[in-house]
Protein backbone atom coordinates (compact mmCIF):
# COMPACT_ATOMS: atom_id res chain seq x y z
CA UNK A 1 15.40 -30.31 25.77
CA UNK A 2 16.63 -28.75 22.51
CA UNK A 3 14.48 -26.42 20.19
CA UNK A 4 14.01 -29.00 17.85
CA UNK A 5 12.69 -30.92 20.58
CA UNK A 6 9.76 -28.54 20.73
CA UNK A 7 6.10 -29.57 19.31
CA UNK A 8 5.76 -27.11 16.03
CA UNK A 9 2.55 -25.47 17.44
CA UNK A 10 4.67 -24.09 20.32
CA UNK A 11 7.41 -22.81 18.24
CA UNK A 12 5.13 -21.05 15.55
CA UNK A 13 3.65 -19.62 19.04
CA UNK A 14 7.01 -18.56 20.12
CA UNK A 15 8.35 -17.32 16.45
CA UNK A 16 5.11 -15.35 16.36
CA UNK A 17 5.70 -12.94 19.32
CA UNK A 18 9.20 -11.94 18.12
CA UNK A 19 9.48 -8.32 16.41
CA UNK A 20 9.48 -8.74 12.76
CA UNK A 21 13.27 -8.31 12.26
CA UNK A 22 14.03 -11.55 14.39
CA UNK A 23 12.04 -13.37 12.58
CA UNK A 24 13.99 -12.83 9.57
CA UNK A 25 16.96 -13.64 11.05
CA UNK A 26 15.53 -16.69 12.06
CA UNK A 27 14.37 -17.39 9.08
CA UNK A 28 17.85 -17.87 7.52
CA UNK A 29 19.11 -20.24 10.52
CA UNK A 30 17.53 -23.65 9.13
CA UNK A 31 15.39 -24.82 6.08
CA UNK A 32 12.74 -25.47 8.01
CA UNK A 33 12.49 -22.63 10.51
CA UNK A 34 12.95 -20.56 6.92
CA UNK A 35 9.80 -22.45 5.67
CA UNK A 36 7.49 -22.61 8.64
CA UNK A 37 7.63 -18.79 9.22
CA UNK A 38 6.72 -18.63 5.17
CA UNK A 39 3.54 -20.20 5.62
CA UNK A 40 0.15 -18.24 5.57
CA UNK A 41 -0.76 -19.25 9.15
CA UNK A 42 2.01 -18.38 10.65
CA UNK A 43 1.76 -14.77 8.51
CA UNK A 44 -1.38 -14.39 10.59
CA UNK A 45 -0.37 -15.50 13.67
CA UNK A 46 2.65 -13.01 13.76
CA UNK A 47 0.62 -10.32 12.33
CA UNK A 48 -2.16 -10.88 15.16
CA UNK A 49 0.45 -10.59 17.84
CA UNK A 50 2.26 -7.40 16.53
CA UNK A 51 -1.34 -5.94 16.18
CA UNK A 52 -1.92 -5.47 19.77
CA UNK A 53 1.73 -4.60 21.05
CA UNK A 54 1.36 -1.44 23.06
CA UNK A 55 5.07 -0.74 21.04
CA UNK A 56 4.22 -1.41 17.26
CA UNK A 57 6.24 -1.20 14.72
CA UNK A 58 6.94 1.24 12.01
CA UNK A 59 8.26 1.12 8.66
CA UNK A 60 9.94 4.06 7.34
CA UNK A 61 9.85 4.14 3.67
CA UNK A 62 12.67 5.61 1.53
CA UNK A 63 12.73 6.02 -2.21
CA UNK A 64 15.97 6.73 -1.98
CA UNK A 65 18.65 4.75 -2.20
CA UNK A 66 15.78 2.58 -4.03
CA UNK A 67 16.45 -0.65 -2.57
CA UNK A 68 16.71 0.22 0.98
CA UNK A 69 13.36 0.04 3.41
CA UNK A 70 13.83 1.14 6.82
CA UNK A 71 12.26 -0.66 10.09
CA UNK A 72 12.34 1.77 13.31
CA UNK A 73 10.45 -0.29 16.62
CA UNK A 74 11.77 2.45 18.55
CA UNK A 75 13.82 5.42 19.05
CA UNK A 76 16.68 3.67 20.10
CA UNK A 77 18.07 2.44 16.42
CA UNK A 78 17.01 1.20 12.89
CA UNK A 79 16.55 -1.44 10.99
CA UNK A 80 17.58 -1.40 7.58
CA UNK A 81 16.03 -4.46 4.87
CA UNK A 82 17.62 -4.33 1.67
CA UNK A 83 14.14 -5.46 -0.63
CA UNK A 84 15.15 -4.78 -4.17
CA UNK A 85 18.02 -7.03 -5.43
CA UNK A 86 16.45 -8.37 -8.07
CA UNK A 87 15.28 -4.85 -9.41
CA UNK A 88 17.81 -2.22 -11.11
CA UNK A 89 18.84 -0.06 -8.50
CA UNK A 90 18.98 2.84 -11.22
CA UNK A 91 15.58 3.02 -12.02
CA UNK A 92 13.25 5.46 -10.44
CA UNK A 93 10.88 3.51 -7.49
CA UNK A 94 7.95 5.24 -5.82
CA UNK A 95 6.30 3.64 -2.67
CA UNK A 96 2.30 3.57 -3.01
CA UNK A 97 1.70 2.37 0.40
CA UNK A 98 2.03 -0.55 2.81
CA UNK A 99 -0.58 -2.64 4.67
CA UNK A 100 0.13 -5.35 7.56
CA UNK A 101 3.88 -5.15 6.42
CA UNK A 102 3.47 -5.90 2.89
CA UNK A 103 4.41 -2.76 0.67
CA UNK A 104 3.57 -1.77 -3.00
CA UNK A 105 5.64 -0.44 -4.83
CA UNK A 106 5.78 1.18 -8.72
CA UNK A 107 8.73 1.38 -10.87
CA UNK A 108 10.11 3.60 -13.82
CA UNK A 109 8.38 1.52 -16.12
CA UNK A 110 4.67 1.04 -14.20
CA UNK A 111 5.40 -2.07 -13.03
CA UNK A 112 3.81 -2.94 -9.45
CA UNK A 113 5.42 -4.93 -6.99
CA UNK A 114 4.42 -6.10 -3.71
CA UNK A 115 7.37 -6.63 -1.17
CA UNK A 116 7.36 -8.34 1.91
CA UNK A 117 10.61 -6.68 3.53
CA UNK A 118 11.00 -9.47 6.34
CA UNK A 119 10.96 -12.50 4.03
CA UNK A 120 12.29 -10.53 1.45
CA UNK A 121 9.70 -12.40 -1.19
CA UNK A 122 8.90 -10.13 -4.31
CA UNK A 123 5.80 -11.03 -6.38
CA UNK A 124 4.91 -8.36 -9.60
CA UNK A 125 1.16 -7.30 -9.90
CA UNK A 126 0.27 -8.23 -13.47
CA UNK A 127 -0.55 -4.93 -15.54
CA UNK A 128 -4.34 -4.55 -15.71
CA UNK A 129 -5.74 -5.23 -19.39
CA UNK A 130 -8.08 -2.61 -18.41
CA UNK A 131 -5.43 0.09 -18.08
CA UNK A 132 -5.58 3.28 -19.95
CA UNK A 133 -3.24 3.93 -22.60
CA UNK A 134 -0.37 6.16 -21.49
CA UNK A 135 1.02 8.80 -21.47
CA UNK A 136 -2.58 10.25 -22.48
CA UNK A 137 -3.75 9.03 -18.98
CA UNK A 138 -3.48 9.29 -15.23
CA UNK A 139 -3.52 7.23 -12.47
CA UNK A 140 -3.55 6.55 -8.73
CA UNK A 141 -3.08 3.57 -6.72
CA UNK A 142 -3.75 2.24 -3.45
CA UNK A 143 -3.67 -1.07 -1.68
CA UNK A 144 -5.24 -2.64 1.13
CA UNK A 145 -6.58 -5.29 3.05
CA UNK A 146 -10.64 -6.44 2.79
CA UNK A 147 -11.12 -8.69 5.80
CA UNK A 148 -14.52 -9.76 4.63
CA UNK A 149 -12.92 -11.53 2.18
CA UNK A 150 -9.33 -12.48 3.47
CA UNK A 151 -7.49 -10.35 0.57
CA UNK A 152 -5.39 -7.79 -0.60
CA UNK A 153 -6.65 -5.86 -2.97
CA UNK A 154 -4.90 -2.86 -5.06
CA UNK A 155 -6.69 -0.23 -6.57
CA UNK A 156 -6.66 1.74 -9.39
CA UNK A 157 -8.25 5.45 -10.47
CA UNK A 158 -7.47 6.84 -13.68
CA UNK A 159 -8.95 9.00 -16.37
CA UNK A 160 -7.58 10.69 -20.24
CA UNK A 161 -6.51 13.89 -19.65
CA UNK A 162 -8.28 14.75 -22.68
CA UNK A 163 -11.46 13.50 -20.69
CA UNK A 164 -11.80 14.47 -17.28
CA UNK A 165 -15.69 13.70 -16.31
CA UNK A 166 -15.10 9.90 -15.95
CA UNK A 167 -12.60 8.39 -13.40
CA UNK A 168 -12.61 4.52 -13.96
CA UNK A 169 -12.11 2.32 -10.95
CA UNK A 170 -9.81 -1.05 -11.19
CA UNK A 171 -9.57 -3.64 -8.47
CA UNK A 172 -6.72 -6.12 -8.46
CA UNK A 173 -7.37 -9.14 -6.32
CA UNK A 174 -3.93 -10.34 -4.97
CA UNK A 175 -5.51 -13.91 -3.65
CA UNK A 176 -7.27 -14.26 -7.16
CA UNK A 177 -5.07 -12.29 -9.24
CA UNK A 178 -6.90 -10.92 -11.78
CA UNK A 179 -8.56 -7.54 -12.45
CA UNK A 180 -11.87 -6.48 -12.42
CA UNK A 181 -13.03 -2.40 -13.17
CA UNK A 182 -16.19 -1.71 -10.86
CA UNK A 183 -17.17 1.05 -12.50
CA UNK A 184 -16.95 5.58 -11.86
CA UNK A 185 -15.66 7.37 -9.34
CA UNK A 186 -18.60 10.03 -8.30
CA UNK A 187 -15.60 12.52 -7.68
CA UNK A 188 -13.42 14.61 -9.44
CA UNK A 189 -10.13 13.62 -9.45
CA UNK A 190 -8.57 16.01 -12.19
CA UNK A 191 -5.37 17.79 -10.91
CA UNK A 192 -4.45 21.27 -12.77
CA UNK A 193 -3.35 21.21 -15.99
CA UNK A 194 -1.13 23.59 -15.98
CA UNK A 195 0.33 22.39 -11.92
CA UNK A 196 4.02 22.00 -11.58
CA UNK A 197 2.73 18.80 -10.13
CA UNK A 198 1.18 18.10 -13.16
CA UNK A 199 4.61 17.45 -15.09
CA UNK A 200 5.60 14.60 -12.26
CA UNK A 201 1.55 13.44 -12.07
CA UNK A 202 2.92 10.11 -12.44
CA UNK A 203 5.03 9.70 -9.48
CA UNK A 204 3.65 12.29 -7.22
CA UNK A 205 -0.01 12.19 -6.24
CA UNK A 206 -2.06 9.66 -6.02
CA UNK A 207 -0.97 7.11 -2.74
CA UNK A 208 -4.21 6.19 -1.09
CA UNK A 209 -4.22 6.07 3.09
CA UNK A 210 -5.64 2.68 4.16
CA UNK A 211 -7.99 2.67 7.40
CA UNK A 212 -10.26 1.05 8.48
CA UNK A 213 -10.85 -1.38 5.50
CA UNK A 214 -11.20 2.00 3.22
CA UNK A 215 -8.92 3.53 1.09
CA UNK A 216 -8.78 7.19 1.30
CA UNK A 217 -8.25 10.13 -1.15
CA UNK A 218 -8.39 13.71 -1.30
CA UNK A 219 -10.94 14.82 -4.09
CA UNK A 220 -13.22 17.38 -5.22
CA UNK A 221 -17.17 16.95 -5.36
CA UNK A 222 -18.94 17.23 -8.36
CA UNK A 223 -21.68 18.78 -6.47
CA UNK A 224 -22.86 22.65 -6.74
CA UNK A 225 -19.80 24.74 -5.39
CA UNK A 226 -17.32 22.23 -5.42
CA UNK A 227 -15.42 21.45 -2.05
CA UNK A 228 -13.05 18.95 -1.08
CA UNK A 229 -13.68 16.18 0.50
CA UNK A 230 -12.26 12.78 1.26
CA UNK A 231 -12.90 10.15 -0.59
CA UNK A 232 -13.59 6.42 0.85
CA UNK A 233 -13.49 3.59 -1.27
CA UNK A 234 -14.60 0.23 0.84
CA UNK A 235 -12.63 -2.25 0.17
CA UNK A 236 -15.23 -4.97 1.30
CA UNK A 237 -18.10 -3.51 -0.79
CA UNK A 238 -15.88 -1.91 -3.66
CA UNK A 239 -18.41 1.31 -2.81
CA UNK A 240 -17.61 5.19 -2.60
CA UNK A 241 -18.42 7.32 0.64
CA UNK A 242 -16.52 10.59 1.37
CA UNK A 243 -16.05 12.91 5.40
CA UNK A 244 -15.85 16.61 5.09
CA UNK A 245 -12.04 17.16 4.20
CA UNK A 246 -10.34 19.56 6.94
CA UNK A 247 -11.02 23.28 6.19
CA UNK A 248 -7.86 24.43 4.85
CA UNK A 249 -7.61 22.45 2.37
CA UNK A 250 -8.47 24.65 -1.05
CA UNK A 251 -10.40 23.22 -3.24
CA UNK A 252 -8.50 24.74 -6.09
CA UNK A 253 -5.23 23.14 -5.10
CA UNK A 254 -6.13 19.91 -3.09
CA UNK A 255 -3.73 17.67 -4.57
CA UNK A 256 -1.34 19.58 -3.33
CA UNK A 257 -1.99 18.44 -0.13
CA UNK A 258 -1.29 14.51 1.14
CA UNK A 259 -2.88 12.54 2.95
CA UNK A 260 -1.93 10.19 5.58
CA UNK A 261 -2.32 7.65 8.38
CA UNK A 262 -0.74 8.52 11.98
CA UNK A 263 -2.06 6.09 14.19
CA UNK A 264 -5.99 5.18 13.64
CA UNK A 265 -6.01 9.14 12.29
CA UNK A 266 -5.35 11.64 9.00
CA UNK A 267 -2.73 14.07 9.13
């Protein structure tokens, strides 16, 4: 019996355990191997599998050179996924985040991209007609994945620097594609004024940690003695909540500090 020989049900069940960089070498071995591991159930089906692999996966993101995205599945070597030809290499990329091996990405010129590094599909996030005019603004993004509703969603804080008390809150619906604003952020997002982080503000703060259907920022609280805390915006509610942030952060200079996802925890 050959592999085309094979009922399709039992070869999207095979295709599905493979690690992700297999699959896209399978995927340029035959038209129709290339569009059966496109399709949206067999997206899910992979993604179940490589869920519950005591050996997951990592991506290693690198900004530069700004078409390159690492994969390391162990210590042994690397993967390396070219994801940008159709973008100039020459303009400045920042990586907001990734979620279930789709990554989102922000050029030079504010454009938002989400990547797919195995299929190497591209799709741009339209701007949000809700966006504040720049460069009297700032921003922060995130992007993650509301299971309640089956969709991606990337988020966006921003306020005028002339204006710090209000931080509006935009939610981009990948499956719908259009954008909504929710309303305030509670918090107080404001970085220093007068920061050396300030001067980059529009490449360097800002990426949201995705867990457990939240997004997650550092902020301060607008309450009486300001501390930091972190911030959780649900994705499946579109609601704030915030944990005690760890002691040593200062709640002068919080943004100086990142925050991120190791495992199911912050570091």
């Amino acid at each position: 019996m050959e592999v085309g020989d094979l009922p399709q049900e039992i070869l999207i069940e095979i295709f599905s355990r493979l690690p992700v960089e297999s699959v896209g070498k399978c995927r340029c071995l035959a038209k129709l191997w290339r569009e059966q591991l496109s399709t949206p159930h067999f997206v899910k089906s992979h993604l179940t599998h490589q869920t519950h692999r005591t050996h997951q996966e990592s991506l290693i993101l690198n900004n530069t050179p700004y078409d390159t995205i690492y994969s390391r599945s162990s210590l042994k070597g690397d993967t390396v996924w070219k994801i940008l030809p159709c973008l100039d290499p020459g303009e400045w990329t920042y990586i907001v985040g990734s979620c279930d091996g789709l990554v989102l990405m922000i050029r030079e010129e504010f454009e938002n991209f989400l990547v797919n590094p195995v299929t190497l599909q591209l799709v741009r996030v339209p701007e949000s007609p809700l966006a504040l005019k720049r460069p009297e603004s700032f921003s922060m993004d995130g992007f993650g994945y509301d299971r309640s509703s089956d969709d991606y969603k990337v988020v966006t804080l921003s306020y005028y620097d002339t204006d710090r008390v209000e931080t509006f809150v935009d939610v981009f619906s990948v499956k719908r594609g259009v954008w909504r604003r929710v309303g305030s952020s509670p918090y107080d997002h404001a970085i220093p004024e007068r920061s050396t982080i300030y001067v980059f503000h529009k490449y360097a703060l800002s990426s949201a940690a995705f867990v457990n259907g939240a997004l997650h920022w550092l902020a301060r609280s607008r309450k009486l003695g300001s501390t930091s805390v972190i911030v959780a915006f649900n994705l499946a509610n579109e609601v704030f909540d915030e944990i005690p942030a760890p002691s040593g952060v200062d709640v002068q200079n919080f943004v100086f500090n990142k925050l991120v996802v190791l495992g199911a925890f912050f570091a």
